[in-house]
N, C-alpha and C. Protein backbone atom coordinates (compact mmCIF):
# COMPACT_ATOMS: atom_id res chain seq x y z
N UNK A 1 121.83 72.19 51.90
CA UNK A 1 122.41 71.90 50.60
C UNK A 1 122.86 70.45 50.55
N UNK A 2 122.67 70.10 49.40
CA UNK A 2 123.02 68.29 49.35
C UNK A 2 124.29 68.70 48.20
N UNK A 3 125.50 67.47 49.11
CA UNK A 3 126.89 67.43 48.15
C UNK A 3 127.21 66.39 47.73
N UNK A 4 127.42 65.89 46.54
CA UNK A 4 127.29 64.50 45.93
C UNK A 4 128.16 64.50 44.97
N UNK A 5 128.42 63.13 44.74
CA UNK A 5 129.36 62.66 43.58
C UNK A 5 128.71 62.69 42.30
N UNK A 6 128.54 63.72 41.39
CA UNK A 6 127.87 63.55 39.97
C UNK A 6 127.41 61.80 39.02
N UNK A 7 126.58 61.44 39.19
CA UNK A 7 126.74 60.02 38.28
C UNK A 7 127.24 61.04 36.83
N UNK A 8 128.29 59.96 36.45
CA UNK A 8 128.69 60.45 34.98
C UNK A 8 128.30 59.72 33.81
N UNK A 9 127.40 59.15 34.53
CA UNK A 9 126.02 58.51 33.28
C UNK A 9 125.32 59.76 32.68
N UNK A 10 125.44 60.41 33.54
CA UNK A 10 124.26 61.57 33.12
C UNK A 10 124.83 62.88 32.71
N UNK A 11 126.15 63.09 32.98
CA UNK A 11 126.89 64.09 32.73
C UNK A 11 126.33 64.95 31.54
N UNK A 12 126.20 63.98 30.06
CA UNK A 12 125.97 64.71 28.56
C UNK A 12 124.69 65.47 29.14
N UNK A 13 123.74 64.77 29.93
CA UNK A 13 122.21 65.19 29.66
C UNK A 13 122.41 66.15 30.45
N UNK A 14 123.29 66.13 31.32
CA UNK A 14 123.20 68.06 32.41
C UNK A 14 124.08 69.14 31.98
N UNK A 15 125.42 68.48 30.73
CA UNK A 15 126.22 69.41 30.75
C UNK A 15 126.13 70.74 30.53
N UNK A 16 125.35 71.01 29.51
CA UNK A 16 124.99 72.38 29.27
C UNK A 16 125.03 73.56 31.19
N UNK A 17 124.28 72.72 31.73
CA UNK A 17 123.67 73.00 33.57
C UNK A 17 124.93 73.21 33.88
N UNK A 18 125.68 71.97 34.37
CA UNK A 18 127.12 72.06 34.90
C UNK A 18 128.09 72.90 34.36
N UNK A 19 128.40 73.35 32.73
CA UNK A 19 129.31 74.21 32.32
C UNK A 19 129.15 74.96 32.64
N UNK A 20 128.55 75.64 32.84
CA UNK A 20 127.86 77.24 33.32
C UNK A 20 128.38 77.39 34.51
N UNK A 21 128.68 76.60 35.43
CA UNK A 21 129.37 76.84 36.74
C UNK A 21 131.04 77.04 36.35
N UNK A 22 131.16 76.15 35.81
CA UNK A 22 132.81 75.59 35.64
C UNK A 22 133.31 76.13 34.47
N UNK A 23 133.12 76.84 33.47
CA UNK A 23 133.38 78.17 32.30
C UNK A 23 134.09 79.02 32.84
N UNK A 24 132.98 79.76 33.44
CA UNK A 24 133.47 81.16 34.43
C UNK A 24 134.62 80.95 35.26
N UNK A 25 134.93 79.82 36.32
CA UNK A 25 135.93 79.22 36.94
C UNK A 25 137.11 79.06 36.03
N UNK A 26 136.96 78.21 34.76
CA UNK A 26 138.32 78.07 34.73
C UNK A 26 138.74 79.25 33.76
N UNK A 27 137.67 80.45 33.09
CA UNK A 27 138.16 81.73 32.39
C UNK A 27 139.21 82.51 33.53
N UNK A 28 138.42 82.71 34.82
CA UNK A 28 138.95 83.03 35.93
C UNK A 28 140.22 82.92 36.27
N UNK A 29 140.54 81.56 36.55
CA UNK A 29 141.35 80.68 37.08
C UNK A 29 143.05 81.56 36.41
N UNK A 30 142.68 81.23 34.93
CA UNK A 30 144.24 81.01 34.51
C UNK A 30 144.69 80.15 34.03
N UNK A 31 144.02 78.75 34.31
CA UNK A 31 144.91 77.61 33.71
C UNK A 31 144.90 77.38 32.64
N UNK A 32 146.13 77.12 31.91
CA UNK A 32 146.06 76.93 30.23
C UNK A 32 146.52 75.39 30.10
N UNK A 33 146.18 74.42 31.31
CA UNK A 33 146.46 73.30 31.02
C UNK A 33 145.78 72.43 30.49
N UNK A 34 144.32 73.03 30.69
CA UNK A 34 143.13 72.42 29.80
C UNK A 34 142.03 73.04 29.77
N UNK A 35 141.37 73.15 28.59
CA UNK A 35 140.05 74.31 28.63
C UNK A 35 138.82 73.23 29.27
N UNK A 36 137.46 73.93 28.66
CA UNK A 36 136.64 73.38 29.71
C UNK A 36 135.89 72.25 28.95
N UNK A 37 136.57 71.68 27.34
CA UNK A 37 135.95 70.89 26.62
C UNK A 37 136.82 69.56 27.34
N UNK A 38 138.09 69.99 27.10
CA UNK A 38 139.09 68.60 28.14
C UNK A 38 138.41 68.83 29.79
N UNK A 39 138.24 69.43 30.26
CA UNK A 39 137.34 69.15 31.42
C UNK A 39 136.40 68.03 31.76
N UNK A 40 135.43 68.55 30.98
CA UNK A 40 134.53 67.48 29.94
C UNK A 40 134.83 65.95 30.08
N UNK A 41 135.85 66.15 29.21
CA UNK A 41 136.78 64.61 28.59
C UNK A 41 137.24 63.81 29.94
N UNK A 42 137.93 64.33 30.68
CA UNK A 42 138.58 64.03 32.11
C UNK A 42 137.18 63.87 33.07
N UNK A 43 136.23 64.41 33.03
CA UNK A 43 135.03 63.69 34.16
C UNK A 43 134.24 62.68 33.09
N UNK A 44 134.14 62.79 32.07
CA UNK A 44 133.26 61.54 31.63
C UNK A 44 133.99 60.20 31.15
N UNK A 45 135.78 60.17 31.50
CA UNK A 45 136.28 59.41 31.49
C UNK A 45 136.68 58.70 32.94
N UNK A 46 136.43 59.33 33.57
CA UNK A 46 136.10 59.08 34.99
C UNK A 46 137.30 59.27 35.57
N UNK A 47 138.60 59.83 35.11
CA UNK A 47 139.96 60.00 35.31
C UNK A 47 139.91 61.38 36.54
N UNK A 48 138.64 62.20 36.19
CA UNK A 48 138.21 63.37 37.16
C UNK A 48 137.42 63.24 37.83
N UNK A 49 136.71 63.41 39.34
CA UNK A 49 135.63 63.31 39.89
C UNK A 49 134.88 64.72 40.22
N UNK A 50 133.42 64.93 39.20
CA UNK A 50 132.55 66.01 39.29
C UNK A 50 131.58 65.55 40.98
N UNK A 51 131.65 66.84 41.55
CA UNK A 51 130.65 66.91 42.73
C UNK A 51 129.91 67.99 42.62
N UNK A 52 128.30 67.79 42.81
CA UNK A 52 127.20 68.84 42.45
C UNK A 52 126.95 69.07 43.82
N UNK A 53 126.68 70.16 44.07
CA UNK A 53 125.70 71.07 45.22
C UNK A 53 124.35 71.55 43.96
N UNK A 54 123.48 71.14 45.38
CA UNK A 54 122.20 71.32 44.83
C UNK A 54 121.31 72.17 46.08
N UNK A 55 120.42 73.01 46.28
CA UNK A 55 119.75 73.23 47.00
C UNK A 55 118.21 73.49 46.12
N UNK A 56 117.32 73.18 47.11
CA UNK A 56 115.78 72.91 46.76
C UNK A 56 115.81 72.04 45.40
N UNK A 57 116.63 71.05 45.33
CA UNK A 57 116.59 70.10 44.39
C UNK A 57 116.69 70.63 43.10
N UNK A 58 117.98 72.21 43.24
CA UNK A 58 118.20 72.27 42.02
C UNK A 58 119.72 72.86 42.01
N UNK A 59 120.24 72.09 40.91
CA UNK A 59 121.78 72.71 41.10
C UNK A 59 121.74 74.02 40.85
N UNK A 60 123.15 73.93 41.60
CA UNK A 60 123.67 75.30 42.03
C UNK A 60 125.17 75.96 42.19
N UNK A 61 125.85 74.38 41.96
CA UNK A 61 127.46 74.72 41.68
C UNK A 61 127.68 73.52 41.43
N UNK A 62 129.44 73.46 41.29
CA UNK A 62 129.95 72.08 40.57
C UNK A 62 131.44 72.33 40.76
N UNK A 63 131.94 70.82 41.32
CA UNK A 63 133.36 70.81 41.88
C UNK A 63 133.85 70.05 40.92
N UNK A 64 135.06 70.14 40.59
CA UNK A 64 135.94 68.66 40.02
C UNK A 64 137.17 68.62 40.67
N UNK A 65 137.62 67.15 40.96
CA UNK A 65 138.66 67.04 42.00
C UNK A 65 139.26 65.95 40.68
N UNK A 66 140.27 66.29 41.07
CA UNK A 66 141.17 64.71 40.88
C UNK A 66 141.91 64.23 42.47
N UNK A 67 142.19 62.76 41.84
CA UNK A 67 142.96 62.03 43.05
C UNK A 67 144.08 61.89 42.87
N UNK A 68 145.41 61.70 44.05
CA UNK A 68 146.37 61.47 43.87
C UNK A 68 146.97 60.44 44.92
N UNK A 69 147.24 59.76 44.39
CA UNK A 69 148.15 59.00 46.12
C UNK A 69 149.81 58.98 46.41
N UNK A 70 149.68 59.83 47.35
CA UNK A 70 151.79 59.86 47.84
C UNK A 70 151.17 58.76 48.92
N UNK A 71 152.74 58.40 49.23
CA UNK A 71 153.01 57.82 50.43
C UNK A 71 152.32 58.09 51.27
N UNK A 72 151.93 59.13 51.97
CA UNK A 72 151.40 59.33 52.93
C UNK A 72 150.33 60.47 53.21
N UNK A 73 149.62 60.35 51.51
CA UNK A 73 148.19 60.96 51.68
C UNK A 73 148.13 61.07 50.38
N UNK A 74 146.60 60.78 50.27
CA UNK A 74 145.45 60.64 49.28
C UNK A 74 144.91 62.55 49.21
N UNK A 75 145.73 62.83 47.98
CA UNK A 75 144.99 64.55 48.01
C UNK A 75 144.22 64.45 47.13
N UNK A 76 143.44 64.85 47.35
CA UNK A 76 141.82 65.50 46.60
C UNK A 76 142.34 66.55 45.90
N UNK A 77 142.07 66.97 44.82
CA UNK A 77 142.83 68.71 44.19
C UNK A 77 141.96 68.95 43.51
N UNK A 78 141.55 70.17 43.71
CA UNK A 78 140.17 70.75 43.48
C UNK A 78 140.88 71.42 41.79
N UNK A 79 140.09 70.66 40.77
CA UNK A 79 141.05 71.81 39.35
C UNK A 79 139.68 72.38 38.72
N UNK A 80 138.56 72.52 39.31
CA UNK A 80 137.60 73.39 38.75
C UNK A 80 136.35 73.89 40.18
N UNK A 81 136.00 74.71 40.39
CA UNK A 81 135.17 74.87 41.35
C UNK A 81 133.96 76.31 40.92
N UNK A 82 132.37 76.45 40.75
CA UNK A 82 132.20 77.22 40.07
C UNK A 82 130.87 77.08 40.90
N UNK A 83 129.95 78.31 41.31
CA UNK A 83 128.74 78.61 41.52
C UNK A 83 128.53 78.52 43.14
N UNK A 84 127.46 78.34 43.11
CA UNK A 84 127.33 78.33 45.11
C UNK A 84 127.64 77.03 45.66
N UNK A 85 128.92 77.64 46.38
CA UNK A 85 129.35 76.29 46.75
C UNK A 85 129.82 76.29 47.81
N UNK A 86 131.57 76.49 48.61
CA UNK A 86 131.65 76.74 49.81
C UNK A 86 131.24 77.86 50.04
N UNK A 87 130.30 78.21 50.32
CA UNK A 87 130.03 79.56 50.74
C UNK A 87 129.77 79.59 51.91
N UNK A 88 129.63 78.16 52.51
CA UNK A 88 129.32 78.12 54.50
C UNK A 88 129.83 76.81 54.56
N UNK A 89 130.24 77.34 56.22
CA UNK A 89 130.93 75.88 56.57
C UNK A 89 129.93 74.96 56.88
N UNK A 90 128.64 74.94 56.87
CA UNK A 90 128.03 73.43 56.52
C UNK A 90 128.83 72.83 55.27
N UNK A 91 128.34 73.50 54.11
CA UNK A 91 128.47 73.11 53.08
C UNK A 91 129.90 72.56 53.03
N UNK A 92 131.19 73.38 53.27
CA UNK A 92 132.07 73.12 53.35
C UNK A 92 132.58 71.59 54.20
N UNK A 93 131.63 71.29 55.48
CA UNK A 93 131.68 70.28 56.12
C UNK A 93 131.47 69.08 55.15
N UNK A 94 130.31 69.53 54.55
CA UNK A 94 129.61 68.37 53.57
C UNK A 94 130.86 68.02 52.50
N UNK A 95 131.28 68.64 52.25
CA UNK A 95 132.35 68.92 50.95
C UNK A 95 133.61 67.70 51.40
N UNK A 96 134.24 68.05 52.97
CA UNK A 96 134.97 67.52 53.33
C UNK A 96 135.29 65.98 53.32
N UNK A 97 133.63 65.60 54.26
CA UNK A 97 132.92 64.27 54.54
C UNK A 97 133.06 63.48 53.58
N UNK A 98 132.69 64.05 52.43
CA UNK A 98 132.38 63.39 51.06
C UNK A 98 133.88 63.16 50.26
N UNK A 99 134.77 63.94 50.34
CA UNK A 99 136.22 63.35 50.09
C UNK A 99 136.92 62.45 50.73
N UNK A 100 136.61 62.81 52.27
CA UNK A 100 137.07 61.94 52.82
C UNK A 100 137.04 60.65 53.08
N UNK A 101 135.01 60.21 52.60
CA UNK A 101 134.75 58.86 52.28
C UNK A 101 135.13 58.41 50.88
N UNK A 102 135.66 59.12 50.21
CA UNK A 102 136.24 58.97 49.06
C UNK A 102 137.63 58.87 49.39
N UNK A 103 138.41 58.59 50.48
CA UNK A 103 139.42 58.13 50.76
C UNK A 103 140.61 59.18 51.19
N UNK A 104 140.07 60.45 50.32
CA UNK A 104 141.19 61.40 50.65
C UNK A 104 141.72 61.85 52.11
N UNK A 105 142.93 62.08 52.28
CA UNK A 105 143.33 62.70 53.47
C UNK A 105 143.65 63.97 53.78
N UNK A 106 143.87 64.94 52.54
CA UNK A 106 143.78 66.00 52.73
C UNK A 106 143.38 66.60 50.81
N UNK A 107 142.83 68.25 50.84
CA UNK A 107 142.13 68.87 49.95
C UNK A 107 143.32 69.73 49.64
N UNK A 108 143.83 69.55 48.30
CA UNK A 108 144.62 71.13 47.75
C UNK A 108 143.53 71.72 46.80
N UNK A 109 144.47 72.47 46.04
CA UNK A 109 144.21 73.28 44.70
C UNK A 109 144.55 74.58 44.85
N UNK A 110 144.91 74.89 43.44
CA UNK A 110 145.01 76.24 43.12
C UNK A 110 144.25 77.25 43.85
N UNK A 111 144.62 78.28 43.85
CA UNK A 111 143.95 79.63 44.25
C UNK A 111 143.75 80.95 43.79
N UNK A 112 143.31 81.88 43.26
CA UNK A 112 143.44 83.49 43.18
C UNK A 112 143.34 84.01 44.70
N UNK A 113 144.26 85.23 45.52
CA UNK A 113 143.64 85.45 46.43
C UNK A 113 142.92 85.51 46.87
N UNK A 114 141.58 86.21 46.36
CA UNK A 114 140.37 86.04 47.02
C UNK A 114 139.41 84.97 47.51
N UNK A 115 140.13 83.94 46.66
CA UNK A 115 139.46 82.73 47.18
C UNK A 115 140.67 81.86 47.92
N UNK A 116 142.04 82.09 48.27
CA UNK A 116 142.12 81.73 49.19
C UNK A 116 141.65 82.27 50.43
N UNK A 117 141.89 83.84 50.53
CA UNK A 117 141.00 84.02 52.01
C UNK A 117 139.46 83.83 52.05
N UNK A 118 138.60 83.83 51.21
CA UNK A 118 137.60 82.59 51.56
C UNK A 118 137.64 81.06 52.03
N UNK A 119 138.49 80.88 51.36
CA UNK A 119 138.69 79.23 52.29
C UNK A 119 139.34 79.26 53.16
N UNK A 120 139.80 80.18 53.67
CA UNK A 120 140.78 80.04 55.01
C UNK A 120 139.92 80.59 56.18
N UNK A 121 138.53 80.88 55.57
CA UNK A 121 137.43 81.21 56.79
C UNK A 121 137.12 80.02 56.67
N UNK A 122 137.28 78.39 56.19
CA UNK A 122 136.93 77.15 56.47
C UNK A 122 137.82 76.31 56.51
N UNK A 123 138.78 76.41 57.16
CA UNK A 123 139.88 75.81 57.75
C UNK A 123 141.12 75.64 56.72
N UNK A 124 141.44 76.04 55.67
CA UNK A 124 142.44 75.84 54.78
C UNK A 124 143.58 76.72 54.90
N UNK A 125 144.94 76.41 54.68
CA UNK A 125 146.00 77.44 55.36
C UNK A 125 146.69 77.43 53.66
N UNK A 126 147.46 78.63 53.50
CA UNK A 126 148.63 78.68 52.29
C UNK A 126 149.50 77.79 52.48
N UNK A 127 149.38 76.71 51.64
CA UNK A 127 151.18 76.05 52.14
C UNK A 127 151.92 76.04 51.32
N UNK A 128 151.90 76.75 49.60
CA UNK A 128 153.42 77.56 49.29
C UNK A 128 152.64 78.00 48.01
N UNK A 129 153.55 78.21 47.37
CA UNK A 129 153.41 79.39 45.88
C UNK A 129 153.67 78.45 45.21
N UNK A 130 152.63 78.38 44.14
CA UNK A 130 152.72 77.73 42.56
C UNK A 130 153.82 78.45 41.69
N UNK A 131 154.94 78.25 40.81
CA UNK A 131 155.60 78.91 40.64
C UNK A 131 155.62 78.01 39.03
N UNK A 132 155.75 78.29 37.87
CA UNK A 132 155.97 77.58 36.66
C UNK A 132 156.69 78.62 35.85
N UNK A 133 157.49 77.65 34.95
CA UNK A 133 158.43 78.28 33.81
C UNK A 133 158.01 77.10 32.63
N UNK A 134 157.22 77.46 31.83
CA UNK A 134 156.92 76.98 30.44
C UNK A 134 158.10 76.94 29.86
N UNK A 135 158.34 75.61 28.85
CA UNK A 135 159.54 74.88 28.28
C UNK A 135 159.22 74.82 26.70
């Protein structure tokens, strides 16, 4: 599987391709902080970074991370993830590599259980509870 940084030159001409991964994800998800048209808006403003998995030179899932920098680490935060993607720790390796030359030092994001204990068969641990009170 090849893991890459989406050019977001091309974003309009694949979106139809790419939503289809990342729909289902964020219906899933829960988040009501932005649907999947501001999704959209946030990777083709380049404020989000889309990453495609492709195998036999045809996609097959789609990540979006944003960046953050504390003091003492660059987190990657995964706010959309949709189709075949970590599903093996190659892939997952590939996933890593590619943030990490992107500067990050460590990977969060949200979770539903089931996909945290999927990622915790590729090295990711719980490190606390999302907890919100709408104002």
């Amino acid at each position: 599987m090849l893991v890459y940084p989406f050019n977001v030159a091309y974003l309009h001409q694949h979106w139809e391709e790419i939503e289809k991964f990342l729909k289902p994800a964020l219906d899933l998800s829960g988040v009501e902080e932005f649907n999947i048209d501001q999704l959209k808006m946030f990777i083709s403003s380049g404020q989000w970074t889309l990453i495609a998995v492709e195998e036999d030179s045809k996609l097959c899932g789609a990540v979006v991370v944003s960046f953050s920098n504390y003091p003492n680490d660059r987190i990657a935060f995964v706010t959309a993830i949709g189709g075949k993607f970590i599903s093996s720790r190659e892939t997952a390796d590939k996933f890593k590599a590619l943030l990490k030359a992107m500067g990050a030092t460590k990977i969060q994001g949200g979770a539903r259980e089931s996909v945290a204990r999927l990622w915790k068969r590729i090295g990711f641990t719980n490190k606390q509870i999302l907890v919100e009170c709408k104002l």
